[in-house]
N, C-alpha and C. Protein backbone atom coordinates (compact mmCIF):
# COMPACT_ATOMS: atom_id res chain seq x y z
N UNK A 1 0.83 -1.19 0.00
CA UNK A 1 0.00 0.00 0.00
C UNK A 1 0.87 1.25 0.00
N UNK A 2 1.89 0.90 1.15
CA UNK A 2 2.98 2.44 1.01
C UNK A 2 3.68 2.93 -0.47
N UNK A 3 3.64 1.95 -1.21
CA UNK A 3 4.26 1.50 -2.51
C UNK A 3 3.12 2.69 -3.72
N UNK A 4 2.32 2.29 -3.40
CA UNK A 4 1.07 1.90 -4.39
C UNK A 4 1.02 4.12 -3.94
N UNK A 5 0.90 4.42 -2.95
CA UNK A 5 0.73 5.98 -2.55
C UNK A 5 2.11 6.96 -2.82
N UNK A 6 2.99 6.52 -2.49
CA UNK A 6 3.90 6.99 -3.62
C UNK A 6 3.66 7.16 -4.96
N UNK A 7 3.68 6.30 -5.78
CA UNK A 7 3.90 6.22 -7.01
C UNK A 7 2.21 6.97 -7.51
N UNK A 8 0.82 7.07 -6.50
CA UNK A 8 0.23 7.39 -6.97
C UNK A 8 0.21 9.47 -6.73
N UNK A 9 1.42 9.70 -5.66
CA UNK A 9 1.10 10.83 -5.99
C UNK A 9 2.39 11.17 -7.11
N UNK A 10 3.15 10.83 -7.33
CA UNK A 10 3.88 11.12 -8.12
C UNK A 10 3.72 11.19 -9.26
N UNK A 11 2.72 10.17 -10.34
CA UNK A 11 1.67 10.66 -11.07
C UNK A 11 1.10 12.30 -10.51
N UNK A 12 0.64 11.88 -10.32
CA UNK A 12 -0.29 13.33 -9.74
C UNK A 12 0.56 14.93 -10.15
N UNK A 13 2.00 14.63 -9.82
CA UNK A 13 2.54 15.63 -9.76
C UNK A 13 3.05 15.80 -11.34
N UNK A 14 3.28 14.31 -11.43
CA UNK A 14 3.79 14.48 -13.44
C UNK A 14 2.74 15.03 -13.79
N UNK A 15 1.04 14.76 -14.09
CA UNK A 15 0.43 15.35 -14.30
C UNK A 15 0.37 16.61 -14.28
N UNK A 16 0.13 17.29 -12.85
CA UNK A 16 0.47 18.86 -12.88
C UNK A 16 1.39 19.59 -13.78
N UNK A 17 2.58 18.68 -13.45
CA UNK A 17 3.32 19.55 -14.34
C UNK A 17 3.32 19.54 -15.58
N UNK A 18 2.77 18.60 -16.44
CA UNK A 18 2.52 18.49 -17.70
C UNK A 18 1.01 19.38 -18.08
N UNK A 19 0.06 19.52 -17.37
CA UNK A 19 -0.92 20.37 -17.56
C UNK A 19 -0.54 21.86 -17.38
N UNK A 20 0.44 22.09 -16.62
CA UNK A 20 0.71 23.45 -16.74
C UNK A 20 1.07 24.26 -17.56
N UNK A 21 0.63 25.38 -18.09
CA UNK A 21 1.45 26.06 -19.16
C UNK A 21 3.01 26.13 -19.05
N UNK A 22 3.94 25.31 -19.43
CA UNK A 22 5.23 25.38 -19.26
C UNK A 22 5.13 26.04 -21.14
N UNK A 23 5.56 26.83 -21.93
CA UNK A 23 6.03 27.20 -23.27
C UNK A 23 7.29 26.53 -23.12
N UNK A 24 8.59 26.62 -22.50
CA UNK A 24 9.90 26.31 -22.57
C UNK A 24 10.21 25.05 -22.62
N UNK A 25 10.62 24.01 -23.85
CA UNK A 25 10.89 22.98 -23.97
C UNK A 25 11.88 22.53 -23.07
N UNK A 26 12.82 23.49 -22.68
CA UNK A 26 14.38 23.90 -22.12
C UNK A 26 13.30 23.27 -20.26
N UNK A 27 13.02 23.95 -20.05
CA UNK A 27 12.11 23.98 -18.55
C UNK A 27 11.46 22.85 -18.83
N UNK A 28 10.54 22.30 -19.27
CA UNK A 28 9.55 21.11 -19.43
C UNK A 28 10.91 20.21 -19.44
N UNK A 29 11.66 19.84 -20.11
CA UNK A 29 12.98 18.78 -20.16
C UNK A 29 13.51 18.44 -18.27
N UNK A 30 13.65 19.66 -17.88
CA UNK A 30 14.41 19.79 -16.83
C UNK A 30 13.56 18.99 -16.03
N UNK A 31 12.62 19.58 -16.03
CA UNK A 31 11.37 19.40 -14.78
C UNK A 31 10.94 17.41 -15.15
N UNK A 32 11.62 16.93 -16.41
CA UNK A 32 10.44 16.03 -16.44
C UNK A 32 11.84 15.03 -15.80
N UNK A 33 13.28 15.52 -16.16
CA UNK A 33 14.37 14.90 -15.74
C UNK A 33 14.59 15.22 -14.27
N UNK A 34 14.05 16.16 -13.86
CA UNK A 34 14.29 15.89 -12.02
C UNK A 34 13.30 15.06 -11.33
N UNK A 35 12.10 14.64 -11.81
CA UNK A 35 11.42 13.66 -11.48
C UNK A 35 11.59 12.57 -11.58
N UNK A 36 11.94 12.13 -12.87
CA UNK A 36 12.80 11.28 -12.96
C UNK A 36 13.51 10.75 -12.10
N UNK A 37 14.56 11.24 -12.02
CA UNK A 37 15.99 11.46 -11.36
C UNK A 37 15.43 11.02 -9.57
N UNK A 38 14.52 11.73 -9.04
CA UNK A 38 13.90 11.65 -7.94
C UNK A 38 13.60 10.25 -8.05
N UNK A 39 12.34 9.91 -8.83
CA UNK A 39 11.96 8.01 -8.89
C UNK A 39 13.24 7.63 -9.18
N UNK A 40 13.65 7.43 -9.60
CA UNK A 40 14.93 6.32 -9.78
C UNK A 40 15.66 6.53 -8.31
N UNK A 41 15.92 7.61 -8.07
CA UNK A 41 16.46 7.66 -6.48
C UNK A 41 16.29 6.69 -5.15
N UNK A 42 14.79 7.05 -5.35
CA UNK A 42 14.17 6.45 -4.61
C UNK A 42 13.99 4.84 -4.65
N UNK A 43 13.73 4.43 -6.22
CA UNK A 43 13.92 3.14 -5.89
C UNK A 43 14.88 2.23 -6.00
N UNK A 44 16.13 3.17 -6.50
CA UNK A 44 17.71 3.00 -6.11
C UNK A 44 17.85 2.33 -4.47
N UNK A 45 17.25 2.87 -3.78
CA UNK A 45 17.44 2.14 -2.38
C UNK A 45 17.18 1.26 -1.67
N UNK A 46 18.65 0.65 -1.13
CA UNK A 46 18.02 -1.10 -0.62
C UNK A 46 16.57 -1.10 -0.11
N UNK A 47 15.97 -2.26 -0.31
CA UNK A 47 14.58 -2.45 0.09
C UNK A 47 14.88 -3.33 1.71
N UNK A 48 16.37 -4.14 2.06
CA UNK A 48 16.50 -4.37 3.27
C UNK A 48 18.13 -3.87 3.37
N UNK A 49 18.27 -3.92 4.64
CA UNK A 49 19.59 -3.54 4.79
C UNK A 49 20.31 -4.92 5.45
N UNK A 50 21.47 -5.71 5.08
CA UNK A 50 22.01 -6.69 5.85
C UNK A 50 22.60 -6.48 7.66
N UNK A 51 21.83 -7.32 8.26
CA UNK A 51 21.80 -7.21 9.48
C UNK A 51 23.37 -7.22 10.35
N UNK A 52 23.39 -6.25 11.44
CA UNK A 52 24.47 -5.74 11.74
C UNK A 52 25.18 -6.99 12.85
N UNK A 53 26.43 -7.22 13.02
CA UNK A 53 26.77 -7.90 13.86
C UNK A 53 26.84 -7.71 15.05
N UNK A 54 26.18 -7.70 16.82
CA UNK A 54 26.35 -7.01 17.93
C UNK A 54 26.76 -8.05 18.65
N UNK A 55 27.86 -7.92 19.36
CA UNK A 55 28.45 -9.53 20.39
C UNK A 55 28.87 -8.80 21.95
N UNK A 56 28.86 -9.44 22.26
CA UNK A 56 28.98 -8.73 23.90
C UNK A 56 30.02 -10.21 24.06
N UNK A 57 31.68 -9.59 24.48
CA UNK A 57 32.56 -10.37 25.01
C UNK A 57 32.55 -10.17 26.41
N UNK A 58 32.63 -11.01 27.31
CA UNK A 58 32.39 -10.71 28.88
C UNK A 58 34.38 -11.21 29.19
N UNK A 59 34.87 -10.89 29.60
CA UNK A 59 36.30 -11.14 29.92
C UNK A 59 36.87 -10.87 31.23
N UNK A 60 37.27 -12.34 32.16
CA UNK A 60 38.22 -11.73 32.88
C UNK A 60 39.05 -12.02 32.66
N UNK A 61 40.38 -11.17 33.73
CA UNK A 61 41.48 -11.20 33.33
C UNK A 61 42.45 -11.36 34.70
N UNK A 62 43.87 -12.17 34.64
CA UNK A 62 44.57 -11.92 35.18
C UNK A 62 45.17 -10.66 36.31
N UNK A 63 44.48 -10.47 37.28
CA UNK A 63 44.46 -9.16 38.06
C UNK A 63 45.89 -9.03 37.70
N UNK A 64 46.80 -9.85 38.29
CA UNK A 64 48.32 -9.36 38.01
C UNK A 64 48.94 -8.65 36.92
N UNK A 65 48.40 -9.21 36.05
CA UNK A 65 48.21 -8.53 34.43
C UNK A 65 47.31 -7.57 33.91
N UNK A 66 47.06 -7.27 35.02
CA UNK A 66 45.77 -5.44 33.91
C UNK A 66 46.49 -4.74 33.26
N UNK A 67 47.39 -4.47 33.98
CA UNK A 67 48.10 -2.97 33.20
C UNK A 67 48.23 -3.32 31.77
N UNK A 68 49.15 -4.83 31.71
CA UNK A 68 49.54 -4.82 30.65
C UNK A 68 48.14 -5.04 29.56
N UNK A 69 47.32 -5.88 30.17
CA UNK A 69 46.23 -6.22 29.30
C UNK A 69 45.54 -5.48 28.83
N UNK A 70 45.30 -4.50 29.45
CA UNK A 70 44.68 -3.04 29.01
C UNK A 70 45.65 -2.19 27.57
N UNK A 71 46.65 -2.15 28.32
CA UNK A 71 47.83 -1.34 27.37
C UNK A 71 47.75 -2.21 25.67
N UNK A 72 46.83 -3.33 25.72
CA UNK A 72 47.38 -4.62 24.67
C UNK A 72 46.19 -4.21 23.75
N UNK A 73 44.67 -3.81 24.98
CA UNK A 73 43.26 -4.11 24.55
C UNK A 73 43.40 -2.34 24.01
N UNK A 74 43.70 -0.92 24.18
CA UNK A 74 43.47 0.11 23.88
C UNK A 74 44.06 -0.07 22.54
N UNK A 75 45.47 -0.10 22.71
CA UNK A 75 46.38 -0.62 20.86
C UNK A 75 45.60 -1.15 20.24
N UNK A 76 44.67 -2.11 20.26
CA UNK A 76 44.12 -3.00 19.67
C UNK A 76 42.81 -2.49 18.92
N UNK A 77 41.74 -1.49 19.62
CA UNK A 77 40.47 -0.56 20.06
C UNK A 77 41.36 0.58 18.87
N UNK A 78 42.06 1.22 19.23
CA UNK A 78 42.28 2.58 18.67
C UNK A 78 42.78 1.97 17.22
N UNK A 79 43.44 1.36 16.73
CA UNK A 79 43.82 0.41 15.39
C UNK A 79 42.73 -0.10 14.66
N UNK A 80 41.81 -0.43 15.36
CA UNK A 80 40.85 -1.00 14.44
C UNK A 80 39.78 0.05 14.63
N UNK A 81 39.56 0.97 15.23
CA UNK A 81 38.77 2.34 14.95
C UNK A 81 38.75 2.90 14.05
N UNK A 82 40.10 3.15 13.36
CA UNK A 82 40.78 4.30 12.57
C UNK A 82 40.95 3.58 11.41
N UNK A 83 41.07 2.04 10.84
CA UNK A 83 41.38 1.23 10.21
C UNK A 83 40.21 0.78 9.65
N UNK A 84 39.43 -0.42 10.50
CA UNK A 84 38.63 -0.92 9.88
C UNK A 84 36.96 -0.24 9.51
N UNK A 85 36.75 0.28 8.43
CA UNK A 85 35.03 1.04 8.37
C UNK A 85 34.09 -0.34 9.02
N UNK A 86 34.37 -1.41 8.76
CA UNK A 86 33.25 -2.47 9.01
C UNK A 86 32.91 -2.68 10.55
N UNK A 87 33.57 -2.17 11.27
CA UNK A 87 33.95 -2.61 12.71
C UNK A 87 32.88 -0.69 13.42
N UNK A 88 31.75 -1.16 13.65
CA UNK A 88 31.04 0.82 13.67
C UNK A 88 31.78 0.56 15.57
N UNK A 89 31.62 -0.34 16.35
CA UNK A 89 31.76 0.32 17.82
C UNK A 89 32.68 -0.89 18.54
N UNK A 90 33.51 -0.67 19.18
CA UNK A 90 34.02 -1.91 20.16
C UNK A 90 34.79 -0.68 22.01
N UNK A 91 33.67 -1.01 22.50
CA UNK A 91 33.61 -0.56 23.51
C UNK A 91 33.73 -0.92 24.79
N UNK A 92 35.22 -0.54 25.26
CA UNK A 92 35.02 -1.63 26.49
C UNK A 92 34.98 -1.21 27.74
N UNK A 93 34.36 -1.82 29.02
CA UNK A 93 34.37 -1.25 29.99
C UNK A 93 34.55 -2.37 31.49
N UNK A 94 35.62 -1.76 32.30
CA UNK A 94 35.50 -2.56 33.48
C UNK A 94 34.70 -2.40 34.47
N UNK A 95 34.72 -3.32 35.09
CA UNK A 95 33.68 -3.29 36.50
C UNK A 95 34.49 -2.50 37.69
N UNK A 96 33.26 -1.26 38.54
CA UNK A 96 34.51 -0.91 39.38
C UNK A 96 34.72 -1.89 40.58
N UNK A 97 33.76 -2.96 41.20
CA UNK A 97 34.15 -3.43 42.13
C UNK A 97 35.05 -4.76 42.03
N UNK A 98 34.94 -5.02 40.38
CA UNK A 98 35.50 -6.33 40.04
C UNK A 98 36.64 -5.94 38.83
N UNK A 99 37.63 -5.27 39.29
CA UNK A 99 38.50 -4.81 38.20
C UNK A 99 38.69 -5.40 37.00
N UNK A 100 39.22 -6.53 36.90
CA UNK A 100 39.82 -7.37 36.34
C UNK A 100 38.51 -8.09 35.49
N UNK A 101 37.09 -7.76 35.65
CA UNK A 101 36.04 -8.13 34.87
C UNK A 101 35.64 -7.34 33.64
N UNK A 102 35.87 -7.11 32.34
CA UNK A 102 35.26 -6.32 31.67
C UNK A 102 34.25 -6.94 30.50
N UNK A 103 33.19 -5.90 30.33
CA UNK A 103 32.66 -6.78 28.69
C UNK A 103 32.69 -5.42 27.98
N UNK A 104 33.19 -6.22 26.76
CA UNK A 104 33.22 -5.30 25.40
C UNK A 104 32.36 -5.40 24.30
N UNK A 105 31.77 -4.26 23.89
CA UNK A 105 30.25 -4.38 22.80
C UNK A 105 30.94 -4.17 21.70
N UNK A 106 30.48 -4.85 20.95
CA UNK A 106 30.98 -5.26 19.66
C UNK A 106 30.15 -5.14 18.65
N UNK A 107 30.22 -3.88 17.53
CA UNK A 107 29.23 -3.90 16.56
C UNK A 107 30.02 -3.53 15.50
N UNK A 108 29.27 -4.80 14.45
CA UNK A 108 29.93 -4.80 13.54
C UNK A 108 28.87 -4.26 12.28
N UNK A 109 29.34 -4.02 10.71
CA UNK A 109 28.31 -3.82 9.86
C UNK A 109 27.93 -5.05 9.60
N UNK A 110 28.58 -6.17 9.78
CA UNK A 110 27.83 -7.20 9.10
C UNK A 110 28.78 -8.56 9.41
N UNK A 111 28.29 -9.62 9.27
CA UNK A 111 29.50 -11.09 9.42
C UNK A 111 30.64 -10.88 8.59
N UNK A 112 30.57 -10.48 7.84
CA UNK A 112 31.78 -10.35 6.70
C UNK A 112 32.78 -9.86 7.39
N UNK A 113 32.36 -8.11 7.98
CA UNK A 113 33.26 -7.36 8.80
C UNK A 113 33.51 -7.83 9.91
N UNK A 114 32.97 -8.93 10.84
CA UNK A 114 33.48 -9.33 11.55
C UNK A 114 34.64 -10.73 11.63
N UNK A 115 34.01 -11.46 10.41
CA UNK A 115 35.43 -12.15 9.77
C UNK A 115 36.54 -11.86 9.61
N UNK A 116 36.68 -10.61 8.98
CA UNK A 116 37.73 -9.57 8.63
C UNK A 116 38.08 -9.07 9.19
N UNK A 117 37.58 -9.08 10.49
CA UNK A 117 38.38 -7.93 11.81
C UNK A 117 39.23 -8.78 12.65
N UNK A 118 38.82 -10.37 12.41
CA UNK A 118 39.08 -11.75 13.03
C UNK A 118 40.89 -11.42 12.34
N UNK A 119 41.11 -11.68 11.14
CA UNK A 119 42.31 -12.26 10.62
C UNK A 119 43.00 -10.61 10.36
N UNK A 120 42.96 -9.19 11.11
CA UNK A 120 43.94 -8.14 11.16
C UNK A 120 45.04 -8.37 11.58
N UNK A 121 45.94 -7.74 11.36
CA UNK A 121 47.23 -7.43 12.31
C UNK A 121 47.21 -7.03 13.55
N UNK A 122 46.25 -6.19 14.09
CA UNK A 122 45.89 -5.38 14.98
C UNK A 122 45.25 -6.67 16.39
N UNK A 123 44.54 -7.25 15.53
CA UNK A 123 43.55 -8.12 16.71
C UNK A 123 44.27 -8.89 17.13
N UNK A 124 45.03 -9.98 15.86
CA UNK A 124 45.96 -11.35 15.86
C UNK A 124 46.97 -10.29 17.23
N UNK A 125 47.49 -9.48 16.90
CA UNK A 125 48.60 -8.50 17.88
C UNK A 125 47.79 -9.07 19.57
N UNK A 126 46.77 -8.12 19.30
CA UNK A 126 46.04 -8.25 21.02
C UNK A 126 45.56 -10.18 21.13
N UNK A 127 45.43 -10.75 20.48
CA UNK A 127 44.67 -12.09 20.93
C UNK A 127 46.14 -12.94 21.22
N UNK A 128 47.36 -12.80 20.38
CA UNK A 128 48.41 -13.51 20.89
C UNK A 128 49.06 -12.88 21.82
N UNK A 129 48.68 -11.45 21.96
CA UNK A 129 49.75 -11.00 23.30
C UNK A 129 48.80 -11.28 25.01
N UNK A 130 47.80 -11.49 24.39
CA UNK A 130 46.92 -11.42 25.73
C UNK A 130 46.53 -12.69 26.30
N UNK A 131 46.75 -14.02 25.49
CA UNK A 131 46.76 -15.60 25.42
C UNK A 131 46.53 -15.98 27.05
N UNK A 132 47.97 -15.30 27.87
CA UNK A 132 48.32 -15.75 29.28
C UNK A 132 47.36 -15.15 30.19
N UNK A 133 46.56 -13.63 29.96
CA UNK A 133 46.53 -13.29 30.64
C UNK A 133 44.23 -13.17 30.54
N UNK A 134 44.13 -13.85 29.92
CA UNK A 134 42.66 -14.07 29.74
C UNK A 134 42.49 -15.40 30.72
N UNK A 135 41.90 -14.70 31.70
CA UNK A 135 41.76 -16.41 32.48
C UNK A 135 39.97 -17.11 32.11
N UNK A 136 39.10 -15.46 31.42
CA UNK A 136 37.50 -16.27 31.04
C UNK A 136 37.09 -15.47 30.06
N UNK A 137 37.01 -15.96 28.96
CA UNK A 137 36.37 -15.71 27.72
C UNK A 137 34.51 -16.00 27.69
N UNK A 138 33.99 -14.94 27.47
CA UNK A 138 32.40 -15.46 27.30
C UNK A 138 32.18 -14.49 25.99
N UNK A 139 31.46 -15.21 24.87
CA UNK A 139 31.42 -14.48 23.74
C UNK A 139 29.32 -14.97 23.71
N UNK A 140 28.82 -13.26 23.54
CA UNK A 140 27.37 -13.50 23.51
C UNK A 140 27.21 -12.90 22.06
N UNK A 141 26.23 -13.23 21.78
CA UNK A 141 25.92 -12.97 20.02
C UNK A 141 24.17 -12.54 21.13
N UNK A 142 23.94 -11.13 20.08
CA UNK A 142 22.64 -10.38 20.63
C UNK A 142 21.98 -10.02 19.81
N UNK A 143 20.68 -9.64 19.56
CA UNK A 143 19.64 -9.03 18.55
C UNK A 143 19.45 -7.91 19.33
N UNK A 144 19.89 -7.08 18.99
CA UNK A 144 19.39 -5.75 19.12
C UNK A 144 17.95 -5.26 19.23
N UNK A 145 17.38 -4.79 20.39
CA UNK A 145 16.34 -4.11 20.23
C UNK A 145 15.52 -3.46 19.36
N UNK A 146 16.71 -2.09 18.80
CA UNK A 146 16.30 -1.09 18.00
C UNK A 146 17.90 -1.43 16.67
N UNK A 147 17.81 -2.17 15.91
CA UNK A 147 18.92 -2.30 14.85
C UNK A 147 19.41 -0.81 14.42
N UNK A 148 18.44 -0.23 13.93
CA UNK A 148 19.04 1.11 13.33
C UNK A 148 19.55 2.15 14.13
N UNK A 149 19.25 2.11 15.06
CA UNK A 149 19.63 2.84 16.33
C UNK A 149 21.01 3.14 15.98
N UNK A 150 21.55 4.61 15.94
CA UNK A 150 23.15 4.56 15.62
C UNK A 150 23.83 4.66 17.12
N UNK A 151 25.13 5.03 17.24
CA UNK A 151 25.44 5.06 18.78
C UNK A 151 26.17 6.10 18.39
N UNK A 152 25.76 7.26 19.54
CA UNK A 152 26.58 8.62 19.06
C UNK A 152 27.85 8.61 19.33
């Protein structure tokens, strides 16, 4: 139906403008090519968008080892920020009463980009330097509430 009301006012408007006294072939051309230009626009655009990747890693860590693990996990965060477009958020945060506990949100544009963020230089860097000092890995895969929702 949303389909069907579009396209029926858009008629509507070709109409108008073709009933109007336009004299200028130059003007009638323009006008019939920005409508145009408009429909095709419009149905230029995906009809779905491929669904985004969101994972929530829960991690503890080696209390003895924060400093360094941190120093391993920011290198790692700021590299693939600036680097990878597919990778939109990886956000991490510790617990204050449980230091050494953090989970990191993970949103990706899509499985692809998260494949691809798998085999970097940057990650392989943090996943082999941090091997000793991960004592619990929990990896959650989530559906998002609101998908389109951006994160400012």
């Amino acid at each position: 139906m949303k389909y069907f009301l579009v396209f029926w006012q858009l008629a509507r408007r070709l109409h108008f403008y073709f009933t109007m006294n336009i004299s200028h072939p130059i003007l009638k051309a323009a006008l019939l090519l920005g409508v145009a230009a408009a429909a095709i626009g419009w149905r230029a655009r995906p009809a779905t968008q491929k669904p985004q990747k969101v994972r929530l890693a829960r991690i503890v860590v080696d209390s003895t080892r924060l400093d360094s693990y941190k120093t391993l996990l920011k290198e790692e965060v700021e590299a693939t920020m600036r680097k990878e477009p597919g990778v939109l958020s990886l956000y991490a945060v510790f617990e204050k009463k449980r230091p050494n506990h953090l989970t990191i949100l993970e949103v990706y544009a899509d499985e692809a980009a998260y494949q691809a963020h798998l085999k970097t230089p940057q990650f392989l860097k943090y996943k082999n330097g941090t091997q000793g000092m991960v004592q619990a890995l929990e990896l959650v895969d989530t559906d998002p509430l609101i998908p389109e929702l951006k994160i400012k």
